[in-house]
Protein backbone atom coordinates (compact mmCIF):
# COMPACT_ATOMS: atom_id res chain seq x y z
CA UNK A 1 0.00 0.00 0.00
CA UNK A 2 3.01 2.34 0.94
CA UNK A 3 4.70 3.73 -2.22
CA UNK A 4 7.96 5.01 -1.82
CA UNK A 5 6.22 8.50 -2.15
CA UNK A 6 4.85 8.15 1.02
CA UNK A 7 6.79 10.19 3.64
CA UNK A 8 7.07 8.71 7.14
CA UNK A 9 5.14 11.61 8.53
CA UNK A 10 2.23 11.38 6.33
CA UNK A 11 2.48 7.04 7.46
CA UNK A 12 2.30 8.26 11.19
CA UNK A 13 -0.84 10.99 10.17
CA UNK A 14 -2.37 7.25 8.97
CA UNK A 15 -1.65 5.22 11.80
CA UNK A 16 -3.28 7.80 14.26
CA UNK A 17 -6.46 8.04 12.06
CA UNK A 18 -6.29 4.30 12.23
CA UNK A 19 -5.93 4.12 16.13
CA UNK A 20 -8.87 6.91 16.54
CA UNK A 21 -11.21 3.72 14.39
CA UNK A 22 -9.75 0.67 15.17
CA UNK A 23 -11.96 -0.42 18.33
CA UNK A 24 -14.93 0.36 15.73
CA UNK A 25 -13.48 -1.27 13.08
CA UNK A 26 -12.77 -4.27 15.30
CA UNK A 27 -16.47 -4.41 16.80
CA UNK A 28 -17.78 -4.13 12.60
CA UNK A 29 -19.25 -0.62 13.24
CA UNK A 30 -17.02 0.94 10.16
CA UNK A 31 -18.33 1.35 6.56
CA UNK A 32 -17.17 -1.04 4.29
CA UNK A 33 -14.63 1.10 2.57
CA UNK A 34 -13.16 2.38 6.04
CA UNK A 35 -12.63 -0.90 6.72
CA UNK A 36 -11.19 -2.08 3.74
CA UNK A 37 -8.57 0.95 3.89
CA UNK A 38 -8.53 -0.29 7.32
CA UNK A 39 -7.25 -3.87 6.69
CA UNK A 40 -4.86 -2.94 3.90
CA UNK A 41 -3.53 -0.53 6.28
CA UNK A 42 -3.25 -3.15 8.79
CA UNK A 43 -1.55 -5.70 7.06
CA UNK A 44 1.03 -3.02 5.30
CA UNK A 45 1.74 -1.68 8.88
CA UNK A 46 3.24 -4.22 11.26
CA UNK A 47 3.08 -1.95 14.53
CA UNK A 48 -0.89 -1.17 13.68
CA UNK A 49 -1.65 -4.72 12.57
CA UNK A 50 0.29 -6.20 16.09
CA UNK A 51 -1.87 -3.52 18.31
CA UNK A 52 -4.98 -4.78 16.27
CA UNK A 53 -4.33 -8.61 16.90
CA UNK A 54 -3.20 -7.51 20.62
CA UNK A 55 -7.26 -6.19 20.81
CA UNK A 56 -8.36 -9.06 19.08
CA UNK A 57 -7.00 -11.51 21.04
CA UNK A 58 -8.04 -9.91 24.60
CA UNK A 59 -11.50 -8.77 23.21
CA UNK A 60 -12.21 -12.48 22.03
CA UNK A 61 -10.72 -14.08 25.57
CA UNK A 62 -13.41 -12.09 27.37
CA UNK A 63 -16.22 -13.05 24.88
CA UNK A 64 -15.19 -16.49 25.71
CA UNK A 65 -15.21 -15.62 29.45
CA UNK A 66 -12.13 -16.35 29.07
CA UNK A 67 -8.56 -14.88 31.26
CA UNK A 68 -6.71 -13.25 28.11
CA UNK A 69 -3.63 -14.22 27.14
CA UNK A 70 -0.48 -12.81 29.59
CA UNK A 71 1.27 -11.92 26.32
CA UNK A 72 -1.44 -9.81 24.76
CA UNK A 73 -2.04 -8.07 28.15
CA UNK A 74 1.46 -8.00 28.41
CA UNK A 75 1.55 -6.34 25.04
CA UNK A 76 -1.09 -3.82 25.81
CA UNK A 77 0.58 -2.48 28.64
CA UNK A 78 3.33 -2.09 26.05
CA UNK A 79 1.27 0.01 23.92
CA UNK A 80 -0.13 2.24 26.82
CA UNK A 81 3.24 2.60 28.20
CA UNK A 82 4.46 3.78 24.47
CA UNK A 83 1.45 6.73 24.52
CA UNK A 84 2.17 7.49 27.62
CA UNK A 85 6.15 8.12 26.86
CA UNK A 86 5.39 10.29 23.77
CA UNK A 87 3.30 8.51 21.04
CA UNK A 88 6.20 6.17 19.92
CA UNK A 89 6.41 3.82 17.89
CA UNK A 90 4.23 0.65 19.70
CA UNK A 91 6.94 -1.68 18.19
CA UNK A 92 9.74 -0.14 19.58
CA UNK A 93 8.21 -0.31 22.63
CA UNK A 94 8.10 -4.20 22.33
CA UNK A 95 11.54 -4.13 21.89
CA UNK A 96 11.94 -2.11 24.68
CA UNK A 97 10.34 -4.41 27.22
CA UNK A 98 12.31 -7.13 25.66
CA UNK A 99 8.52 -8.49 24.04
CA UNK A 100 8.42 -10.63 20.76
CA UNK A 101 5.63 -9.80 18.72
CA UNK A 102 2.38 -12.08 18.63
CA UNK A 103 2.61 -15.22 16.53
């Protein structure tokens, strides 16, 4: 999806547009052209495509009634932690904490 056109900057202006739709793209309350921008986005963009499987994963555990998995909370706090210190990069903040990202 990225062309080498594509300045960083204008990437990072994405991902935050992403982050301020993902919960509602993940509960299927998007249109379906936001959310097929959405999933190309998400599979060209490996720190917005591991925060949306981190969601995933803890959103279905609790359908399930389920304890999440440590790793995606684990992860989470990860991405929290990363707003919290500036708006970073999420992945860096994996790498940070010494996380691998989700299989």
């Amino acid at each position: 999806m990225w062309s080498k056109r594509v300045q960083p900057a204008e990437r990072r202006m994405y991902c935050m547009r992403v982050a301020r739709i993902l919960q509602a793209y993940l509960d299927g309350e998007t249109g379906e052209a936001t959310a097929r921008r959405v999933t190309a986005h998400l599979e060209d963009c490996r720190p917005c495509g591991l925060e949306a499987e981190t969601y995933r994963r803890i959103k279905d555990a609790l359908a399930r009634g389920s304890e999440p998995d440590a790793d995606a909370v684990e992860r989470l706090r990860g991405i929290a932690e990363g707003l919290l210190h500036g708006g970073g990069d999420e992945e860096e903040g994996y790498v940070q904490k010494g996380l691998d990202p989700l299989p």
